[in-house]
Protein backbone atom coordinates (compact mmCIF):
# COMPACT_ATOMS: atom_id res chain seq x y z
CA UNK A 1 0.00 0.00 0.00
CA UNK A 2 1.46 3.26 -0.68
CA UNK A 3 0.40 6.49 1.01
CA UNK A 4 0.89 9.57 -0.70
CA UNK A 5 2.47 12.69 1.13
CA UNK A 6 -0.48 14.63 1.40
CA UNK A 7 -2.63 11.51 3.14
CA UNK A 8 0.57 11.00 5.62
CA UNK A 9 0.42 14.60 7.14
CA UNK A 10 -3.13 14.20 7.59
CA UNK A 11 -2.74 10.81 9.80
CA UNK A 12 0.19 12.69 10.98
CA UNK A 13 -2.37 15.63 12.12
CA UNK A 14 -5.13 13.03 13.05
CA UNK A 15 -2.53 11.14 15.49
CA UNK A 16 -1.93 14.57 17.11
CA UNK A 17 -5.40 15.79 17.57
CA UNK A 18 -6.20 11.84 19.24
CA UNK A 19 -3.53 12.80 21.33
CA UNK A 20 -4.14 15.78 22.31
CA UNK A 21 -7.67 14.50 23.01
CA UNK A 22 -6.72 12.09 25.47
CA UNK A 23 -4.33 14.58 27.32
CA UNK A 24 -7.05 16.83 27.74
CA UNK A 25 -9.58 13.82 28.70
CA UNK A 26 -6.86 13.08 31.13
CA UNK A 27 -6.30 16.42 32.63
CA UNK A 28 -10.43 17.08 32.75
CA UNK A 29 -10.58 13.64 34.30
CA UNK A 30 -8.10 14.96 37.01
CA UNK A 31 -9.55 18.11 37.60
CA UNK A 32 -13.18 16.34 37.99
CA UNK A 33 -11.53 14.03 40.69
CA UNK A 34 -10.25 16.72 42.74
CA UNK A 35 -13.45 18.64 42.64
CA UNK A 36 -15.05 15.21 43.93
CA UNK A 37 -12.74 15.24 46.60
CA UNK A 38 -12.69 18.40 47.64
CA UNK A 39 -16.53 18.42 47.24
CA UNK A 40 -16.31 15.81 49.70
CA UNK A 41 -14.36 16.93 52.32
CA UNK A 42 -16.22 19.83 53.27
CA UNK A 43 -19.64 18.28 53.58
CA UNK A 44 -17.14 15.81 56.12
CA UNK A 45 -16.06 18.11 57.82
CA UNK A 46 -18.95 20.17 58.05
CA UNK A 47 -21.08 17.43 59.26
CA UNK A 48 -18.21 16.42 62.05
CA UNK A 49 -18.38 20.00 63.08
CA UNK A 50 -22.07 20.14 63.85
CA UNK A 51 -21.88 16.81 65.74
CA UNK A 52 -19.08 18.24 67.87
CA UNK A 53 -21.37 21.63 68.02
CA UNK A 54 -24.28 19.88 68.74
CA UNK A 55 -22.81 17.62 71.75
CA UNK A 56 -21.00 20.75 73.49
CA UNK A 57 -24.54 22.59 73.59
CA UNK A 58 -26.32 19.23 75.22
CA UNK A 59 -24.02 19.39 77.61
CA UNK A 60 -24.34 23.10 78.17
CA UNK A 61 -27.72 22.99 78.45
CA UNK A 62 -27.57 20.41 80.95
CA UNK A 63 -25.17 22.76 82.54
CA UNK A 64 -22.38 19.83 83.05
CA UNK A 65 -19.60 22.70 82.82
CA UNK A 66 -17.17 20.66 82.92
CA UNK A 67 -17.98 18.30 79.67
CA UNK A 68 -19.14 21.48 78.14
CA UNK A 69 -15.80 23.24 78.91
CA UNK A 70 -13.87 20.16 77.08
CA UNK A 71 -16.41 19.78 74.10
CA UNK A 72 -16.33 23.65 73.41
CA UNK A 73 -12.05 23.38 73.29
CA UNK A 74 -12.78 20.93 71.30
CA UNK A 75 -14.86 22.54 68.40
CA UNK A 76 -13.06 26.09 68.76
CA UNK A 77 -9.51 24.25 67.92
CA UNK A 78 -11.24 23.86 64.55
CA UNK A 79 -13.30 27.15 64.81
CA UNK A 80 -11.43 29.58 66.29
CA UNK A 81 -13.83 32.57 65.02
CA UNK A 82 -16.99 30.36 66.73
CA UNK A 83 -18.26 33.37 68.68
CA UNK A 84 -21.13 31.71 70.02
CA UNK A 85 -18.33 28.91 71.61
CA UNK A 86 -16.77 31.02 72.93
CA UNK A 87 -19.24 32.78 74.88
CA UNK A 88 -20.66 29.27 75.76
CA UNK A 89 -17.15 28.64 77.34
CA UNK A 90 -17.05 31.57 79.21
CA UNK A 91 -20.46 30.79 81.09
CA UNK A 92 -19.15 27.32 81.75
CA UNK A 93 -15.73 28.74 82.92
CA UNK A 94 -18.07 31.49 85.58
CA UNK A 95 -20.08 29.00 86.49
CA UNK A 96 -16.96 26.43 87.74
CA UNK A 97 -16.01 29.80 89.24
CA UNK A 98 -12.64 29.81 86.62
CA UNK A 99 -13.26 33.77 86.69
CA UNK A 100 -9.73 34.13 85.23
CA UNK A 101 -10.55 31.93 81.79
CA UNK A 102 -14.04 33.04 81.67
CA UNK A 103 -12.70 36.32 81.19
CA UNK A 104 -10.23 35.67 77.96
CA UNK A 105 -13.26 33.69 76.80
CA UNK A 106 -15.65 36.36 77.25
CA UNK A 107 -13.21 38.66 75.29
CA UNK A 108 -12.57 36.55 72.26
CA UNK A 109 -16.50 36.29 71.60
CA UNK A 110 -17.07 40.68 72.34
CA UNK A 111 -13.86 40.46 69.78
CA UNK A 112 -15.74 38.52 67.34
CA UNK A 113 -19.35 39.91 67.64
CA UNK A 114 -19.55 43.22 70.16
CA UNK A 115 -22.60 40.93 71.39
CA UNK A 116 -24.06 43.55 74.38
CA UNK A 117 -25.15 39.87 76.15
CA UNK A 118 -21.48 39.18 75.83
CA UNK A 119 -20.18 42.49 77.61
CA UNK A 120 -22.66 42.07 80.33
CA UNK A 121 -21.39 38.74 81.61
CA UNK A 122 -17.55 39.93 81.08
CA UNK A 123 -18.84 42.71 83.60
CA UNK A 124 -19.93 39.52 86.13
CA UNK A 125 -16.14 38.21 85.72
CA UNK A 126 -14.80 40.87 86.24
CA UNK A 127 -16.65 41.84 89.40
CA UNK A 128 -16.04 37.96 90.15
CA UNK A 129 -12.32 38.82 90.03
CA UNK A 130 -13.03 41.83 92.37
CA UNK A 131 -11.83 44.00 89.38
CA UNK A 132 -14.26 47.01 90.42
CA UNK A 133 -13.22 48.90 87.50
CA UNK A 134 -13.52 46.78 84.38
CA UNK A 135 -16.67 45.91 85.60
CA UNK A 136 -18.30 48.86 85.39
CA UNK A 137 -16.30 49.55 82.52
CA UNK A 138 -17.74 46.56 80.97
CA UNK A 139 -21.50 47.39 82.56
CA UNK A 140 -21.56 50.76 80.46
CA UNK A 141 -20.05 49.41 77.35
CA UNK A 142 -22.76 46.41 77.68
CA UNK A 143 -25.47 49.53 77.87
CA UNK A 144 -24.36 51.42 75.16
CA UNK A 145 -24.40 48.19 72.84
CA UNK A 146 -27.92 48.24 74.07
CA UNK A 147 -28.04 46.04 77.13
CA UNK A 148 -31.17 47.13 79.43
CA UNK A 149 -32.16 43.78 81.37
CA UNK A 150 -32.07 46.41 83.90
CA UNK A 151 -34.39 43.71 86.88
CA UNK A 152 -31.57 41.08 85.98
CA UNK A 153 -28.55 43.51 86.62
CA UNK A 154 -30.33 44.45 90.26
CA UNK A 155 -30.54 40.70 91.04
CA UNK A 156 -27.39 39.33 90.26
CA UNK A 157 -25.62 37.99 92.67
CA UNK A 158 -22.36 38.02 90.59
CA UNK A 159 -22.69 42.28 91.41
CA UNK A 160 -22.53 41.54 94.70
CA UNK A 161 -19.60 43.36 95.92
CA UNK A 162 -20.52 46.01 93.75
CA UNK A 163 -23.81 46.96 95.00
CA UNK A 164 -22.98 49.46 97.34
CA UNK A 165 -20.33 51.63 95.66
CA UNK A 166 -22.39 55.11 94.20
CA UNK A 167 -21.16 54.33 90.91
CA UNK A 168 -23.48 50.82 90.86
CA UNK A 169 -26.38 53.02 91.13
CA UNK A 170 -25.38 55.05 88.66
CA UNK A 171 -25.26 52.10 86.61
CA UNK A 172 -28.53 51.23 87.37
CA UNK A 173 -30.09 54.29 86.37
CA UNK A 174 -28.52 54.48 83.63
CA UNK A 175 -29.76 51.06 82.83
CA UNK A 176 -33.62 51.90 83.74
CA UNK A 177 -33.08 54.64 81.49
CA UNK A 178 -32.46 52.42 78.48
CA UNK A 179 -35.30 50.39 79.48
CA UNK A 180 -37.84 52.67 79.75
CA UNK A 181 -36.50 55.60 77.81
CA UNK A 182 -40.27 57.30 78.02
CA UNK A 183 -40.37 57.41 81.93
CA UNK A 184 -36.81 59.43 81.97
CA UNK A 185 -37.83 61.70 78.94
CA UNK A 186 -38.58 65.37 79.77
CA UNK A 187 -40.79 66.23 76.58
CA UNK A 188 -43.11 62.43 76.97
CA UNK A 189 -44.08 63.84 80.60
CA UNK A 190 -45.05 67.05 79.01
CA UNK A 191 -48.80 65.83 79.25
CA UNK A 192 -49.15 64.43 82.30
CA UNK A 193 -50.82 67.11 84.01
CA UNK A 194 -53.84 65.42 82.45
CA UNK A 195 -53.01 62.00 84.16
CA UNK A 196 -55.97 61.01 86.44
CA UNK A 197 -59.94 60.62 86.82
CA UNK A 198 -61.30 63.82 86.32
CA UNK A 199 -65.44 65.08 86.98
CA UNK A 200 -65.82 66.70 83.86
CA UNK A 201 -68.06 70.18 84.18
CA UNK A 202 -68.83 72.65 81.79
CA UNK A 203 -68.09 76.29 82.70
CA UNK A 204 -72.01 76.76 84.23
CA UNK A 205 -70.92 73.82 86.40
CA UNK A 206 -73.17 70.97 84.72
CA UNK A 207 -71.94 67.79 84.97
CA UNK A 208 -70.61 66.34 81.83
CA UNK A 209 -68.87 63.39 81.83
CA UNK A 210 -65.91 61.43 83.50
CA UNK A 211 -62.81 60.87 82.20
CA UNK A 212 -60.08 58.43 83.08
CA UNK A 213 -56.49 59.17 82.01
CA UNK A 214 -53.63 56.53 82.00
CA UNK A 215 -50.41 56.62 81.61
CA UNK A 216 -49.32 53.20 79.21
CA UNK A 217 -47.17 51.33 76.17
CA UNK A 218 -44.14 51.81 78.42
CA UNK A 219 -45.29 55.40 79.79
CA UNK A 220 -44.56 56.51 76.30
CA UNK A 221 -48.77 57.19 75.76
CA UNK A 222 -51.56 58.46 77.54
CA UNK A 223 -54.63 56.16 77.14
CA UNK A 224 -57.85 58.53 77.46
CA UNK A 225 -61.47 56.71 78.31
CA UNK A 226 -64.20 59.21 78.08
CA UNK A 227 -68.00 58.38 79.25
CA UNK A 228 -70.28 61.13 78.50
CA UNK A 229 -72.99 62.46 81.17
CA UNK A 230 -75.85 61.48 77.77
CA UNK A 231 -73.25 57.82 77.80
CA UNK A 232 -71.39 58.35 74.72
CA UNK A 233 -68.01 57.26 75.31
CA UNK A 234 -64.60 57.41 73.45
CA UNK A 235 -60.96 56.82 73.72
CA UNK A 236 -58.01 58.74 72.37
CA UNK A 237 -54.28 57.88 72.59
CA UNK A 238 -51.77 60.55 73.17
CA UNK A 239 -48.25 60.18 72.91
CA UNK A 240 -45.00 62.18 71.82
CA UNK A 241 -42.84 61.85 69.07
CA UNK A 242 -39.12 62.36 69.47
CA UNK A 243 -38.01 62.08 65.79
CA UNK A 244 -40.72 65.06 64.70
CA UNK A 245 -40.55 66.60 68.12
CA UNK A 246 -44.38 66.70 68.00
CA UNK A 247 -47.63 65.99 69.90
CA UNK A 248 -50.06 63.74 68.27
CA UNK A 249 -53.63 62.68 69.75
CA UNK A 250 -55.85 60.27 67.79
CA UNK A 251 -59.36 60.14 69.07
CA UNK A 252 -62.44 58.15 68.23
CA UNK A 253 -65.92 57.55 70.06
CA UNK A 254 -68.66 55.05 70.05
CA UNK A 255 -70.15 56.17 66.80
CA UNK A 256 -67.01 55.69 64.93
CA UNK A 257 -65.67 59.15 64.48
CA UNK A 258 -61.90 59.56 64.20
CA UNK A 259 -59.88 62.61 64.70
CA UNK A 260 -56.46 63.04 64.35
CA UNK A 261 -54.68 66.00 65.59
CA UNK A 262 -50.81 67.22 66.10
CA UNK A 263 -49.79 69.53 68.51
CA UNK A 264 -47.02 70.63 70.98
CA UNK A 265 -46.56 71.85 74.28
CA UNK A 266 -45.47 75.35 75.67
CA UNK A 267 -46.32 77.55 78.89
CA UNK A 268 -48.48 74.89 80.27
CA UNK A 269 -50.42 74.89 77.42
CA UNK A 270 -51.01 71.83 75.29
CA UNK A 271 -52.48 72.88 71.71
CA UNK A 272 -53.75 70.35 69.56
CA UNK A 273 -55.02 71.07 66.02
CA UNK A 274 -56.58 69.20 63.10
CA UNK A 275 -57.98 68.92 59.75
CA UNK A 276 -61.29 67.23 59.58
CA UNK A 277 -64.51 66.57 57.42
CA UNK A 278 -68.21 67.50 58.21
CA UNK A 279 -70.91 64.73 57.54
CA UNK A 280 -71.76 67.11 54.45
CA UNK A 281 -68.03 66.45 53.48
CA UNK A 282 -67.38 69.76 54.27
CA UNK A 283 -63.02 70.47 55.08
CA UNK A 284 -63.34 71.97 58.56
CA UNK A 285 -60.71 72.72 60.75
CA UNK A 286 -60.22 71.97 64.90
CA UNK A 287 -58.48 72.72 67.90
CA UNK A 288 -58.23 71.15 71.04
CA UNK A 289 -56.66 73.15 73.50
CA UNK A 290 -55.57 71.96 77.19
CA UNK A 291 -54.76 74.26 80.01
CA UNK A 292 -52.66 73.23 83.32
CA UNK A 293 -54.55 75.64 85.95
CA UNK A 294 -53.21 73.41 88.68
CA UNK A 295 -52.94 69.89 89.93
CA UNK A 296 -56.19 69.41 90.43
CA UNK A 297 -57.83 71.28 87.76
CA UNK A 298 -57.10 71.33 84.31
CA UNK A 299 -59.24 73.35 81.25
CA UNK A 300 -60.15 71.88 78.37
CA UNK A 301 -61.48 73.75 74.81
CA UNK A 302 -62.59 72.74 71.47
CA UNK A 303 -62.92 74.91 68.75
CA UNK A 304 -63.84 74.41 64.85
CA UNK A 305 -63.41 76.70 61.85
CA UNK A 306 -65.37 76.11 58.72
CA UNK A 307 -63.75 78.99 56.86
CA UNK A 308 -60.35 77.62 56.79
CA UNK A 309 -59.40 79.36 60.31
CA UNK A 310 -60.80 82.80 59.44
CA UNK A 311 -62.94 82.48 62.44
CA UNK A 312 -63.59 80.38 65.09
CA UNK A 313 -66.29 78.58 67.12
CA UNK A 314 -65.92 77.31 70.79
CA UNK A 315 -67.70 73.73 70.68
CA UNK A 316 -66.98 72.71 74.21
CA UNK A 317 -65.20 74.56 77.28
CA UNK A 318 -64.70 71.98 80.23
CA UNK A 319 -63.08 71.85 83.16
CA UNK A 320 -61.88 68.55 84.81
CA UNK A 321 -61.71 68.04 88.62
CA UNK A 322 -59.46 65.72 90.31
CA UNK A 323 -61.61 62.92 91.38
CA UNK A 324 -61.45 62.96 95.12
């Protein structure tokens, strides 16, 4: 058989393109197997982890510290940025009374996640350690991360020797303040002048109604529970608004009419005012208007304007007395 020239080079380029093909089979065939592996060894690993995980929090949650201690070593030699461990470790470390440990544990999770949780119970080492002054160091940090468990601080006994330096009340106050920002703010207490059961009168002196004010949500509102002398009743909730620095009441009775007004507060005087609509449909306009006359006697008006404020019409002029 004789092959010519030009049929030699092309089984000359054929046997290079097979080979080529099965170098580059054998290199994809490589690749796949490593990706197999490696594939592999994660989901291993991963699934040994949680195992490990999952056994160190049975035992904490049995609270058998000392297991717990060991298990949680265990899992944060392979997860050293385990914030969660480590925090685990340091409870199990205070509560074997290893202050020292607790502490360095305590620190590596705040490292990891500034957890305000965290801070808090590196304050109870610390005060465990008698170290007066990273504890309270550690108290305010754990309140500015927004720690405010403020019952919990009063009744721990880890705060012990702490409770009767001035600076732990301090702490405390500054703690009930972050709980219950509302009861501590000057402008949300504007309005309680109003707080109470009133005898509602009208300026002749006829009786008019009762009214119950409560303070509520947190002292952050005042709940308002009107009965009428003819028994129409109606509620209102008042409250302020730090972020538009405003007054806002929203009031509705039995016969489903809703009024919403804004206002603010100055010389003892708390001015509401509102746009509303008439049953014609009619825009009309309102104020409410409250005036402090002393702690047992407070004024209240109600005006409307049907001419866009030109003029105005008194509705209602009451006067509340204390309920004695």
């Amino acid at each position: 058989m004789i092959i010519n020239e030009s049929d030699k080079i092309k089984i000359k380029n054929a046997k290079i393109v097979y080979s080529l093909c099965i170098v580059v089979c054998l290199v994809l065939g490589i690749i796949f197997t490593n990706t197999l592996v490696q594939a592999q060894t994660p989901s291993y690993k991963s699934n040994q982890a949680s195992v490990e995980i999952q056994t160190a929090n049975e035992y904490f949650q049995k609270q058998d510290w000392q297991n717990a201690i060991s298990a949680y070593l265990n899992v944060l030699r392979k997860e050293p940025n385990n914030g969660r461990a480590w925090y685990r470790l340091g409870v199990s470390y205070i509560s074997t009374n290893q202050n020292e440990k607790a502490v360095e544990a305590f620190t590596k999770s705040v490292e990891i996640g500034s957890n305000p949780i965290v801070m808090y119970n590196l304050a109870c080492a610390y005060s465990k350690l008698n170290n007066v002054e990273k504890a309270f160091e550690w108290l305010d940090n754990a309140i500015a991360k927004g720690f405010n468990q403020v019952e919990q601080l009063k009744n721990d006994k880890d705060f012990a020797n702490l409770q009767s330096n001035p600076k732990f009340s301090e702490i405390v106050k500054k703690m009930e303040k972050a709980a219950h920002p509302c009861e501590f703010s000057k402008e949300a207490r504007q309005f309680d002048f109003w707080v109470g059961r009133w005898d509602v009168k009208t300026q002749e002196g006829a009786f008019a109604g009762t009214n119950t004010i409560q303070r509520t949500i947190g002292d952050c509102a005042l709940m308002e529970n009107w009965t009428g002398a003819g028994g129409g009743t109606g509620k209102s909730i008042n409250y302020y608004n730090a972020k538009t620095k405003k007054w806002y009441q929203t009031w509705i009775d039995d016969k489903g009419d809703v009024t919403n007004y804004v206002g603010e507060f100055k010389d003892n005087i708390m001015a509401f005012q509102a746009e509303d609509i008439d049953p014609t449909g009619q825009k009309i306009l309102r104020k409410l208007t409250f005036y402090f006359v002393s702690p047992d006697l407070v004024r209240q008006v109600g005006q409307i304007s049907k001419d866009n404020g030109s003029s105005w019409a008194t509705e209602y002029d009451f006067n509340y007395y204390r309920h004695k």
